[in-house]
Protein backbone atom coordinates (compact mmCIF):
# COMPACT_ATOMS: atom_id res chain seq x y z
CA UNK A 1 8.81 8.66 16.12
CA UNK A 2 6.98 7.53 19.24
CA UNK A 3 7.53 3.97 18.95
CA UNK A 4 11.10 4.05 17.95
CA UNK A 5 12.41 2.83 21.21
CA UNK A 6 9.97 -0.06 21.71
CA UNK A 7 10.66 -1.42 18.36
CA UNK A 8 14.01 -0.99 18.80
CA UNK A 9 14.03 -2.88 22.26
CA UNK A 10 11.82 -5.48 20.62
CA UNK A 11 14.18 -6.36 18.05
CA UNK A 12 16.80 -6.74 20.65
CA UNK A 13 18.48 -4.11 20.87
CA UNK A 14 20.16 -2.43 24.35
CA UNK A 15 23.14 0.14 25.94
CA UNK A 16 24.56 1.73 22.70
CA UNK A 17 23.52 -0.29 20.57
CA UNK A 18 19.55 0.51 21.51
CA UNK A 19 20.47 4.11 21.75
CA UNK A 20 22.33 4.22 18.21
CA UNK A 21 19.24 2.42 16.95
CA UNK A 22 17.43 4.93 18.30
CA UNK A 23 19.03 7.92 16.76
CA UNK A 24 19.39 6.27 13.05
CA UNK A 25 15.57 5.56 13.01
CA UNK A 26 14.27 8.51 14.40
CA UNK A 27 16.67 10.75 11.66
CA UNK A 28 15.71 8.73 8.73
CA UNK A 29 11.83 8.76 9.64
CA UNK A 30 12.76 12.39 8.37
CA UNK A 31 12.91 11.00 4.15
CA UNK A 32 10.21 8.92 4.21
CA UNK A 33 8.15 11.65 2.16
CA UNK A 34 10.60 11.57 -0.45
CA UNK A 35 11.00 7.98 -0.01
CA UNK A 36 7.42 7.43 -0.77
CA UNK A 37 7.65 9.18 -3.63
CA UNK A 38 9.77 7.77 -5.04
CA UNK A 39 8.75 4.51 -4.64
CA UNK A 40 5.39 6.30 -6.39
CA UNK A 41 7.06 7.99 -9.33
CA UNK A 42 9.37 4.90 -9.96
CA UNK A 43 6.11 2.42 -10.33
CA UNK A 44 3.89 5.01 -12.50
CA UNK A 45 7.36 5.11 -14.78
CA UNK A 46 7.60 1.18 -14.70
CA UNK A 47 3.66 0.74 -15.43
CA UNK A 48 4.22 3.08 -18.65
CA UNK A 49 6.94 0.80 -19.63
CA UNK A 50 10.19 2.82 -18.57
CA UNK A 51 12.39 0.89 -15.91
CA UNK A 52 15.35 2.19 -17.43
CA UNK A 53 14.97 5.53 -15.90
CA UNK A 54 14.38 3.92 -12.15
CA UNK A 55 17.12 1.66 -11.90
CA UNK A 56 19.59 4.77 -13.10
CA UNK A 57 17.82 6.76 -9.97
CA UNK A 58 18.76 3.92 -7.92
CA UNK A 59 22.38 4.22 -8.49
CA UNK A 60 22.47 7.45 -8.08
CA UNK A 61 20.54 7.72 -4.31
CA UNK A 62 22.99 4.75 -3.55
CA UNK A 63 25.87 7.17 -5.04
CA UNK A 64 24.57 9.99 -2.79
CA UNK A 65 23.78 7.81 0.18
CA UNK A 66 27.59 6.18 0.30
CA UNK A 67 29.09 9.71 -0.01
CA UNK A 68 26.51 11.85 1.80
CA UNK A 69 26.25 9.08 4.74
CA UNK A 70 30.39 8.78 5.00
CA UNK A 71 30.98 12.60 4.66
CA UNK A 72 28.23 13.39 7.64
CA UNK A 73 29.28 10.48 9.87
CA UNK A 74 33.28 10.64 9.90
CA UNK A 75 33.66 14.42 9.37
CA UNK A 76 35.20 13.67 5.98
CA UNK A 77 35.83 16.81 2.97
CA UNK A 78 34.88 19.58 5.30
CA UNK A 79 31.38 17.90 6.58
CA UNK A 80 30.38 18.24 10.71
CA UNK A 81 30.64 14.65 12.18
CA UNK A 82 27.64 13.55 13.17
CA UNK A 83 28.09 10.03 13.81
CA UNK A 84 25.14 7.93 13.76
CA UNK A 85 23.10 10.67 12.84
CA UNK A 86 25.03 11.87 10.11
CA UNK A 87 24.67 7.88 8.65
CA UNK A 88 20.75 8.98 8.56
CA UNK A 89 21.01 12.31 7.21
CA UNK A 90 22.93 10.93 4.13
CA UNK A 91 20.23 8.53 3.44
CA UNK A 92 17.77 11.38 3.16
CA UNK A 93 19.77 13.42 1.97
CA UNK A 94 19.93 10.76 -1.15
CA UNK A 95 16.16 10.45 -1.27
CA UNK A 96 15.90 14.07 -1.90
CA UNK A 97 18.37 14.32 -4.78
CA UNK A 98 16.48 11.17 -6.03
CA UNK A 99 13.18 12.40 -6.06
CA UNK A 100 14.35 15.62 -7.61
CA UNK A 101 15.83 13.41 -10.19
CA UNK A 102 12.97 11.45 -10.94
CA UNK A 103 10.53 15.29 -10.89
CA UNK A 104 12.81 16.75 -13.57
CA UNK A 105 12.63 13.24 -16.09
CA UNK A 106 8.79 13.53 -15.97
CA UNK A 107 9.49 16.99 -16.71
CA UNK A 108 11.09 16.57 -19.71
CA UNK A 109 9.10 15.79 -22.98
CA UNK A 110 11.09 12.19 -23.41
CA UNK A 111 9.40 11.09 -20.40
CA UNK A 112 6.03 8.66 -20.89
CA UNK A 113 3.53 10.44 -22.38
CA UNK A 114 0.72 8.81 -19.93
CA UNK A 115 2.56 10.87 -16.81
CA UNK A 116 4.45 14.04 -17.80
CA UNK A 117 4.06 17.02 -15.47
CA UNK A 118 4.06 20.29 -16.33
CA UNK A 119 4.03 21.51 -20.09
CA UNK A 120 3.93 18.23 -21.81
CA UNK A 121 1.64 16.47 -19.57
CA UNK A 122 -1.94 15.18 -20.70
CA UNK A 123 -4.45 17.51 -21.27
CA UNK A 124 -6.78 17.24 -17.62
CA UNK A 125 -3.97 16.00 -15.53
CA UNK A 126 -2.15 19.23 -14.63
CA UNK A 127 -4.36 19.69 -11.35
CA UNK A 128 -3.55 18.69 -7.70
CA UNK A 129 -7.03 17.65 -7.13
CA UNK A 130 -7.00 14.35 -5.92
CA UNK A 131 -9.15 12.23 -8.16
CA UNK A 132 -11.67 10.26 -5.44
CA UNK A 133 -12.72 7.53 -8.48
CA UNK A 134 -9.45 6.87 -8.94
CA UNK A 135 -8.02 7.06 -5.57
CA UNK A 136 -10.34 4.07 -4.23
CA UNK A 137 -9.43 1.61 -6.56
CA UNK A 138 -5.65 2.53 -6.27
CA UNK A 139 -5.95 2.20 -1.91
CA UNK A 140 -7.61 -1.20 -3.11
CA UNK A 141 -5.33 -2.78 -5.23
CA UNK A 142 -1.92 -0.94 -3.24
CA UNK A 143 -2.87 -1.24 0.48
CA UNK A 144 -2.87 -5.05 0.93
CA UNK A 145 0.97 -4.70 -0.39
CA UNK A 146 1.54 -2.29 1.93
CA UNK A 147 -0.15 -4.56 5.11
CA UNK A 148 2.31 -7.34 3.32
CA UNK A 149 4.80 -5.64 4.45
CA UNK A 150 4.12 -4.16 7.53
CA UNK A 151 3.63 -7.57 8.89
CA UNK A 152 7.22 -9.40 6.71
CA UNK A 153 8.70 -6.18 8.98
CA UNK A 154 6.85 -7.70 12.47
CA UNK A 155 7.90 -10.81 11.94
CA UNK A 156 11.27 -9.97 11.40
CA UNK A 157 11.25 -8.06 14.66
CA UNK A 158 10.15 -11.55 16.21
CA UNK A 159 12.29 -13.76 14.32
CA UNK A 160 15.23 -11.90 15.47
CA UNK A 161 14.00 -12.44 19.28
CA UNK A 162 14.05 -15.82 18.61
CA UNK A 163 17.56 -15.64 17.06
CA UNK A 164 18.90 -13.74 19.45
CA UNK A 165 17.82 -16.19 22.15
CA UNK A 166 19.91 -18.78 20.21
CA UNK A 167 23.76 -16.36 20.89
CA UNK A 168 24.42 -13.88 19.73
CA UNK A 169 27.23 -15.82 17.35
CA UNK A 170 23.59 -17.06 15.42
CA UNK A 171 22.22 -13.77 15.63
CA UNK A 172 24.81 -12.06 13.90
CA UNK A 173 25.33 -14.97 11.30
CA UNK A 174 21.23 -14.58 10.19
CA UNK A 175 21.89 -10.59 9.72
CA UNK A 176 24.84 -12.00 7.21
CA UNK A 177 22.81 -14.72 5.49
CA UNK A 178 20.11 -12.09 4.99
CA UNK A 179 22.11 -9.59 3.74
CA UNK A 180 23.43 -11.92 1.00
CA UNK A 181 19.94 -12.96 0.17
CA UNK A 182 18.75 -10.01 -0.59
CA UNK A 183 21.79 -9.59 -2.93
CA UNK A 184 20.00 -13.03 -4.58
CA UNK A 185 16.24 -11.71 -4.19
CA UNK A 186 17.03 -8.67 -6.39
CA UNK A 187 17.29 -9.94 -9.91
CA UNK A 188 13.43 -12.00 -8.57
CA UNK A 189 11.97 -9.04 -7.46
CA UNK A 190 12.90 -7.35 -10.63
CA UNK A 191 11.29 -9.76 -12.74
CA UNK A 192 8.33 -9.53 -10.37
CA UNK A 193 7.87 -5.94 -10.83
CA UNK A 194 8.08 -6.56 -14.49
CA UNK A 195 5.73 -9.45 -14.56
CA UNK A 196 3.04 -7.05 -12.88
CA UNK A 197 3.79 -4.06 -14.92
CA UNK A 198 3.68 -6.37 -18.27
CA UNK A 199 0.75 -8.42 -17.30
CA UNK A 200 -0.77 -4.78 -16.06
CA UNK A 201 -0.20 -3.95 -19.58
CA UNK A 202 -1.93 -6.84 -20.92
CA UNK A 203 -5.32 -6.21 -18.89
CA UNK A 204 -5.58 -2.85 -19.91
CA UNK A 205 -5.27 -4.33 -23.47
CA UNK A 206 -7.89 -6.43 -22.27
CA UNK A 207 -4.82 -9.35 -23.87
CA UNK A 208 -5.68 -11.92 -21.18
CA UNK A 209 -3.84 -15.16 -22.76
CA UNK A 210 -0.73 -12.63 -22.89
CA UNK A 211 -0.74 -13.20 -19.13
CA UNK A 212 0.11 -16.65 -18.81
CA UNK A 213 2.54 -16.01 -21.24
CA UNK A 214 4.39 -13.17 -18.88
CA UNK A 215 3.81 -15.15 -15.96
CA UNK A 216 5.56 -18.47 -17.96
CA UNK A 217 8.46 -16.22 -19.04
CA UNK A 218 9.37 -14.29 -15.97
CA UNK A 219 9.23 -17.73 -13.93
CA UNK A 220 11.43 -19.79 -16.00
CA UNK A 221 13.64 -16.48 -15.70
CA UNK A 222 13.39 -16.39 -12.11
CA UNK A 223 14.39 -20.19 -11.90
CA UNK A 224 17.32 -19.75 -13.50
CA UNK A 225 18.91 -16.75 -11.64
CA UNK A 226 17.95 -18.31 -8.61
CA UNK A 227 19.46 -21.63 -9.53
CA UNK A 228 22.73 -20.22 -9.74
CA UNK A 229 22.55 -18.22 -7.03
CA UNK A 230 21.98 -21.74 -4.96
CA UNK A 231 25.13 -22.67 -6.07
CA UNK A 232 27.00 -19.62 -5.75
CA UNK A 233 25.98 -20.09 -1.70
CA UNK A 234 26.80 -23.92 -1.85
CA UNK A 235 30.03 -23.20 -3.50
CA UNK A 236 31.25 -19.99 -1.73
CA UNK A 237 29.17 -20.05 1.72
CA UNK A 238 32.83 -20.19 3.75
CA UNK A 239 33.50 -16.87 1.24
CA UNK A 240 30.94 -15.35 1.67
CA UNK A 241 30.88 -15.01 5.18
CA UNK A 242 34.45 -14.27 5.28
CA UNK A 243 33.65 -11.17 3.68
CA UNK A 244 31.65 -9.88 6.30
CA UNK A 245 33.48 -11.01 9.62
CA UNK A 246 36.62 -12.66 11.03
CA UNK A 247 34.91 -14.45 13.63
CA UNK A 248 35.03 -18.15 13.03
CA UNK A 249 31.85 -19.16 14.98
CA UNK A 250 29.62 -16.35 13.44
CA UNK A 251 31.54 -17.40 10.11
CA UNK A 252 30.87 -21.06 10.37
CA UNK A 253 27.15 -20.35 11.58
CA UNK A 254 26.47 -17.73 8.45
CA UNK A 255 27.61 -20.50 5.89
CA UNK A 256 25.47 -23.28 7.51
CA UNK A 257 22.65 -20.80 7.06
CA UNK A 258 24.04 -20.25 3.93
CA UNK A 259 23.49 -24.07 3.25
CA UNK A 260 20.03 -24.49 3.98
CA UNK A 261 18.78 -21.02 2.48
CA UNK A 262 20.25 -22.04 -0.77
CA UNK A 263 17.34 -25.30 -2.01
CA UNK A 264 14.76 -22.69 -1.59
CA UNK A 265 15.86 -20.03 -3.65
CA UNK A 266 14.20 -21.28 -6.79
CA UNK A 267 10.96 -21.66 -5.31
CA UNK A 268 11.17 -18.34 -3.91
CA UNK A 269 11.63 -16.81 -7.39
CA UNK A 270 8.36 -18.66 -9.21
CA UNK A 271 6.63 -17.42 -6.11
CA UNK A 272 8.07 -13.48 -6.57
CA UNK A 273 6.85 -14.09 -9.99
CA UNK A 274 3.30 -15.35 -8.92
CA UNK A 275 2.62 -12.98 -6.55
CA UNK A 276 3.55 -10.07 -9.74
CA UNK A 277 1.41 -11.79 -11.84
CA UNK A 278 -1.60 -11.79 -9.48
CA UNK A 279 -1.50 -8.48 -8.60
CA UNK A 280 -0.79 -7.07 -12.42
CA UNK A 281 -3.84 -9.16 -12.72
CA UNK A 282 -5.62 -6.90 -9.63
CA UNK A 283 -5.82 -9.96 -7.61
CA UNK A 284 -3.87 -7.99 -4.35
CA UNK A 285 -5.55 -9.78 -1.41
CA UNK A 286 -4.57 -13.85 -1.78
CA UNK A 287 -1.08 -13.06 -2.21
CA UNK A 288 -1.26 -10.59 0.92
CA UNK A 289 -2.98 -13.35 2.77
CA UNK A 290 -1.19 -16.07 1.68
CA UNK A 291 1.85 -13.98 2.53
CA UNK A 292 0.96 -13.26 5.86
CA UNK A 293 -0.10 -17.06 6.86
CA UNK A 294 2.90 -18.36 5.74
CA UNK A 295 5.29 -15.37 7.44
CA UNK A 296 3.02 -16.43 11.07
CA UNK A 297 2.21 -19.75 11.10
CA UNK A 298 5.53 -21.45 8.89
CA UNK A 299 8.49 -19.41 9.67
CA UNK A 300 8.17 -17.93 12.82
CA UNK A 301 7.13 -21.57 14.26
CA UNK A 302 9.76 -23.40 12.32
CA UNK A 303 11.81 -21.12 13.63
CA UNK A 304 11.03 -21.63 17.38
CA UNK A 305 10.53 -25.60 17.32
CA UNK A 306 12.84 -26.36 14.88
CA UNK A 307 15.59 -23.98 15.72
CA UNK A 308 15.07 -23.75 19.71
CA UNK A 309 13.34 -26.56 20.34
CA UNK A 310 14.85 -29.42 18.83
CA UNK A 311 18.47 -27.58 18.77
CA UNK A 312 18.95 -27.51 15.18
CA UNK A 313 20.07 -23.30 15.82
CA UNK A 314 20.53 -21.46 12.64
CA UNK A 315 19.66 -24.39 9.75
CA UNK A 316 16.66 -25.03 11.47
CA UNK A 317 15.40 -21.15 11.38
CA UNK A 318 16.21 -20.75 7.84
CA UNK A 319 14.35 -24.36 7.10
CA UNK A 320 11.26 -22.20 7.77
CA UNK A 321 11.72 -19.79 4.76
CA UNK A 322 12.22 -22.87 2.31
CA UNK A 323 8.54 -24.01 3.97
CA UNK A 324 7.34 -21.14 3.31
CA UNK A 325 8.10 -20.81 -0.17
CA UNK A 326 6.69 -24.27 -1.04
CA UNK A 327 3.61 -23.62 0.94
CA UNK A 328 3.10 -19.85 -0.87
CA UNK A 329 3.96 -21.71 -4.13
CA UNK A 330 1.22 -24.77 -4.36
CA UNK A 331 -1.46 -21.55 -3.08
CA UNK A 332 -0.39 -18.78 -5.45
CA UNK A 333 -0.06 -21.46 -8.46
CA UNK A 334 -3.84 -23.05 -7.13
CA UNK A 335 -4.90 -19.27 -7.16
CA UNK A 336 -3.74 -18.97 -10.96
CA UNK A 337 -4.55 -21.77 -12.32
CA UNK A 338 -8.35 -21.16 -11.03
CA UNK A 339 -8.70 -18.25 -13.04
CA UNK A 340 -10.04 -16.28 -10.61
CA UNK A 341 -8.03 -12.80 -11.71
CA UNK A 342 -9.52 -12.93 -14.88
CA UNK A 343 -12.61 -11.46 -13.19
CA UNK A 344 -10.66 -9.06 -10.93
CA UNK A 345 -8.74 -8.00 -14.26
CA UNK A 346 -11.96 -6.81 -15.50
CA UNK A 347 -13.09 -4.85 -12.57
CA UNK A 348 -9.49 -3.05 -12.73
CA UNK A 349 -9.58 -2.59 -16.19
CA UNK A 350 -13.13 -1.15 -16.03
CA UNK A 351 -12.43 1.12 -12.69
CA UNK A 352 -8.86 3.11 -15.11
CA UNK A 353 -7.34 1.20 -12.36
CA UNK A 354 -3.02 2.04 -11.96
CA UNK A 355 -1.60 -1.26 -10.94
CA UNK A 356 0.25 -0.33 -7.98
CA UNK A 357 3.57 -1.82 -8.48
């Protein structure tokens, strides 16, 4: 709340635009408790083996968001328009029913028997006591995720600066071509959140040649997806941009970004996958690191030199994720192959630690 106008100024933002900003962040800061928690109930239900019952609470906050967020900001069935606002209060008003969804399945005696509440829960874990033991070990292997990112968020803030200095044409094309990558990242970050829950699994059964296995799997999963998702933005880039604006200079910008986002993509998946694998394993802080380096000293540079510098615009920005991905990659596959984890595995396994997924 107190540094809601600075961020948004630093991400460009100004006049309305800064003001709307504004308004949506400081409104949805509001959910971020039930946000977090269900971001926390989700994992524990993943790490006991049940994803099922996260991805259906998905759809439903994104149900209850559409509806919610519509209803609030137009005025529509009876609702107060709100505007902007209202946009914000449907979000949390989506966490909420999401979290209560996700309360009521651990509630019920189908849920995992490792983290029931209430009546059917383990005998000793009823209290709200935290447990100290096992809160250490879980700020050790979850924070450096967390300061992963807190900084992927910075240097978005910057990256967009550097866009935005560009046109705004190429600013508006890079919030397209990221909006349909994410679209491509999600079936990769899936199979990275089941790569560390599996390989989690595995260290607790103390299985540690299951690992490589898991890891093996997942990646030539990964590769595949993202394969065709390359194609899908070779193919369609002209489509795809279509679908988001009528402007022919942001459309023709958002396609060429399309272009040169689209070789990376399955390098990007086998490193989603590696960095899953290591911290399943309870190796959190290379892939933090190596995430960090790579977000600082390969993107945001490529960005600058190649994009503003030598004039390349848009293609030259993106060029800076596919570095990145090669460059995480050869470290995260260096950090496997050394074996390293194994002994981290161990000292999880020994500490009860909860892989924090």
């Amino acid at each position: 709340w107190l540094i809601t106008e600075p961020l948004i100024a630093l991400a460009g933002g100004s006049g309305d635009v800064a003001e709307a900003g504004v308004t949506f962040l400081t409104v949805g800061l509001v959910g971020m408790v039930p946000l977090t928690l269900q971001f926390a109930i989700g994992g524990a239900m993943r790490g006991a083996g049940d994803s099922r019952t996260p991805m259906i609470c998905g759809a439903l906050v994104n149900v209850v968001n559409i509806a919610a967020a519509y209803a609030l900001a137009f005025g529509a069935w009876g609702a107060p328009e709100m505007g902007v606002a209202g946009a914000a209060w449907g979000a949390n008003i989506a966490r909420v029913v999401g979290v209560a969804f996700l309360l009521g399945t651990l509630l019920m005696r189908s849920a995992p028997e490792g983290i029931r509440i209430g009546a059917g829960a383990p005998a000793g874990t009823t209290g709200w006591m935290p447990n100290i033991a096992i809160g250490r070990t879980f700020l050790t292997l979850s924070l450096p995720a967390v300061i992963d990112q807190l900084s992927f968020s910075g240097m978005f803030l910057i990256l967009g600066r550097i866009l935005l200095s560009m046109g705004p044409s190429v600013f508006a094309a890079q919030r397209i071509a990221i909006t349909a990558g994410s679209v491509s990242w999600l079936p990769a970050i899936g199979l990275q959140i089941a790569a560390t829950a599996l390989v989690g699994q595995a260290i607790g059964a103390k299985d540690y040649d299951r690992v490589a296995a898991v890891n093996r799997f997942a990646q030539q999963l990964a590769i595949g997806w993202m394969i065709a998702a390359a194609v899908i933005f070779v193919v369609g880039a002209q489509q795809i941009a279509g679908f988001f604006t009528a402007d022919p200079d942001i459309m023709a910008q958002a396609a060429w970004a399309l272009y040169s986002f689209a070789p990376g993509l399955p390098i990007a998946g086998i490193q989603f996958v590696l960095q899953g694998t290591l911290r399943g394993a309870g190796d959190t802080q290379f892939p933090m690191w190596n995430s960090i380096i790579t977000q600082w000293l390969v993107i945001l540079p490529c960005a600058w030199f190649l994009g503003h510098v030598l004039g390349f615009g848009i293609v030259g920005a993106f060029m800076g994720f596919m570095a990145s991905s090669v460059v995480n990659v050869i470290a995260l596959r260096w950090r496997f192959g050394t074996g390293i984890w194994r002994s981290k595995a161990v000292l999880a396994s020994d500490n009860h630690a909860v892989t924090a997924i």
